[in-house]
Structures are given as C-alpha cells and as structure tokens.
C-alpha atoms as a PDB file:
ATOM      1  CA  UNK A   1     -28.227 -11.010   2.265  1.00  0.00           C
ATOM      2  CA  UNK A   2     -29.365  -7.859   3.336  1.00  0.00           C
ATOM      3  CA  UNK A   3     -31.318  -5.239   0.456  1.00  0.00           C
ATOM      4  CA  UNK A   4     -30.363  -1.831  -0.490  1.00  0.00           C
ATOM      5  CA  UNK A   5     -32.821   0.884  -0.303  1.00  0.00           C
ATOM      6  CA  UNK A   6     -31.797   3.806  -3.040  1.00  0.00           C
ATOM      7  CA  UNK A   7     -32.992   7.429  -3.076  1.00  0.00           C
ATOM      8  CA  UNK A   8     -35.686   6.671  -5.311  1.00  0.00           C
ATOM      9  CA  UNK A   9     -37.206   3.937  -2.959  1.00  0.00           C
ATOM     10  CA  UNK A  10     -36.853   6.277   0.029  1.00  0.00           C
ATOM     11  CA  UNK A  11     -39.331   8.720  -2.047  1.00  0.00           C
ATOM     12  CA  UNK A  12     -42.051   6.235  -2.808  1.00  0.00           C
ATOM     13  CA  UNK A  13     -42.283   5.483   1.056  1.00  0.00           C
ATOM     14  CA  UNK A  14     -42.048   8.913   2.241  1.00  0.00           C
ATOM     15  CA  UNK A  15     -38.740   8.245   4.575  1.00  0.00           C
ATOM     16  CA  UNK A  16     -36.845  11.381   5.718  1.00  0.00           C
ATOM     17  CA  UNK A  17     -33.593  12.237   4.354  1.00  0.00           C
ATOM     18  CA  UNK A  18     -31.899  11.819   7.278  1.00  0.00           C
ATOM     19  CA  UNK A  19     -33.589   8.809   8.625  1.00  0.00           C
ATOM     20  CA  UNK A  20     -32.561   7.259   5.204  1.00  0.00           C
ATOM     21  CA  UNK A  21     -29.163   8.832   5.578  1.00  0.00           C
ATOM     22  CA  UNK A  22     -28.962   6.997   9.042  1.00  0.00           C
ATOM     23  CA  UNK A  23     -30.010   3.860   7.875  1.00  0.00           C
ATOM     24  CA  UNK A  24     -27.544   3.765   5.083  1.00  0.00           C
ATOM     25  CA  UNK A  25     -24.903   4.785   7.305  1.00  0.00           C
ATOM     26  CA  UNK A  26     -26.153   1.943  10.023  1.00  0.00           C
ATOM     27  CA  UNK A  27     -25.925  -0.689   7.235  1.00  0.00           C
ATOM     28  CA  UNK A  28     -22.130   0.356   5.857  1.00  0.00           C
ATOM     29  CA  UNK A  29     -21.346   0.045   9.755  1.00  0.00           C
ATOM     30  CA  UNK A  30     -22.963  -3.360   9.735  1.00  0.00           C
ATOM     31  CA  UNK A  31     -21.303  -4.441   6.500  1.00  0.00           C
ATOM     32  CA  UNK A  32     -17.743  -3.210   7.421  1.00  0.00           C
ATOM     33  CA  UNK A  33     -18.586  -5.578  10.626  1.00  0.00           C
ATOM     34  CA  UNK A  34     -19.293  -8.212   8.651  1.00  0.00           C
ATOM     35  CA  UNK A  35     -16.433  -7.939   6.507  1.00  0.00           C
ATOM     36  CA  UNK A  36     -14.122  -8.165   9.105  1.00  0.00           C
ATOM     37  CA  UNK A  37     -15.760 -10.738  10.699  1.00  0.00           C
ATOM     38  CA  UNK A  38     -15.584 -12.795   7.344  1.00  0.00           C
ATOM     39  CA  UNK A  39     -11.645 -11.973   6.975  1.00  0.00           C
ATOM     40  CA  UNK A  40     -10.676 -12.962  10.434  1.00  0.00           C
ATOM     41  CA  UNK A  41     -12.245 -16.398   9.800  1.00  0.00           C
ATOM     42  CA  UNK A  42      -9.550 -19.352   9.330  1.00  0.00           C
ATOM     43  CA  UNK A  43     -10.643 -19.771   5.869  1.00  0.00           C
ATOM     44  CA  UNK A  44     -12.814 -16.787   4.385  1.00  0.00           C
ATOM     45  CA  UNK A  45     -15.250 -17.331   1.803  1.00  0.00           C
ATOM     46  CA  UNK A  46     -13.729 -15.163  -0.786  1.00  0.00           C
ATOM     47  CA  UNK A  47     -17.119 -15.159  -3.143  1.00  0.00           C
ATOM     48  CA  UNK A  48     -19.242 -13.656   0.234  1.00  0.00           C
ATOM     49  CA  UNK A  49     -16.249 -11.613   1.035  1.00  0.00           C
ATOM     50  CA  UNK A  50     -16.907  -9.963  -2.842  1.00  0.00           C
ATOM     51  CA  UNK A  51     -20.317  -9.621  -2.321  1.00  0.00           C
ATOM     52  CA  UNK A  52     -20.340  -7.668   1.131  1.00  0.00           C
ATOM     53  CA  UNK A  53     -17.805  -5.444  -0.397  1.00  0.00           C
ATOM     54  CA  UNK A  54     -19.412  -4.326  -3.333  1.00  0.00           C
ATOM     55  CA  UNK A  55     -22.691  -4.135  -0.850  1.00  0.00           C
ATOM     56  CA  UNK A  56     -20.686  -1.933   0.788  1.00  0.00           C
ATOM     57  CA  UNK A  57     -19.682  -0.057  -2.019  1.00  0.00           C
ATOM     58  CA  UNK A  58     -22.967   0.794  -3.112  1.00  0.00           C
ATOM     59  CA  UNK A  59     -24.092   1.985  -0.124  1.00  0.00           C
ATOM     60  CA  UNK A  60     -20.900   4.368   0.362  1.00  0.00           C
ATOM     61  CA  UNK A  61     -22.323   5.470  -3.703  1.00  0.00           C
ATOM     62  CA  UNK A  62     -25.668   6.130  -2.724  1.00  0.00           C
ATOM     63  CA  UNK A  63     -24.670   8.257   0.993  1.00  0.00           C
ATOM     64  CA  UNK A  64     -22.109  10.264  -1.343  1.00  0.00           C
ATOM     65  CA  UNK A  65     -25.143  11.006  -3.750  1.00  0.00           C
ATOM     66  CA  UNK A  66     -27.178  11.868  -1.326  1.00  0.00           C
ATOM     67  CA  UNK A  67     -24.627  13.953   0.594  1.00  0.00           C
ATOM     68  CA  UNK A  68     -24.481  15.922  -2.617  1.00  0.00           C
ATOM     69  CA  UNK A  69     -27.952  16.667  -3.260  1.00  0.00           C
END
C-alpha cells in the first residue's frame, strides 16, 4: 500500500512545491491505474477497490489544497 506525503511532510524535508505537486499528481495517475486494473479483474476485491479510492481521494484533497495556496 503505497503512503501519502501531505504538505506538512513536504516542509520538514525541504521538497519543492512543484516536485511535491508532481509526485502527487504521479501517484493519482498510478492509483487511477490501479483502480482500473482492480475493476477489470473477473472478480474485484471490493475492500482494496475502497481503499485505492479513498487513496485516491486524498491525494486529489491535498493537490486541490495545494493548488490553492
């Protein structure tokens, strides 16, 4: 399960806003992969389908936030 790294983490290790802004965009891409990946299988696992989404989710919350600062 991959981690999410917040604003307030990419402050204590001195990581550009938009390399951070990148990376969170790279990891929605790689979730929204994932997802479909996981819904195209015969029999999805509906609990890892929830938690990719509201990974997903998240990070969408986070680049909106940080598209607003």
């Amino acid at each position: 399960m991959a981690s999410v790294t917040f604003l307030a983490d990419m402050e204590d290790v001195g990581m550009p806003y938009e390399t951070h802004l990148e990376h969170l965009n790279q990891k929605h891409d790689a979730l929204e992969q994932a997802i479909s990946c996981e819904t195209q299988r015969p029999i999805p696992d509906t609990i890892r389908l929830g938690e990719l989404k509201r990974q997903k989710l998240r990070i969408k919350d986070e680049i909106n936030r940080l598209a607003h600062v």
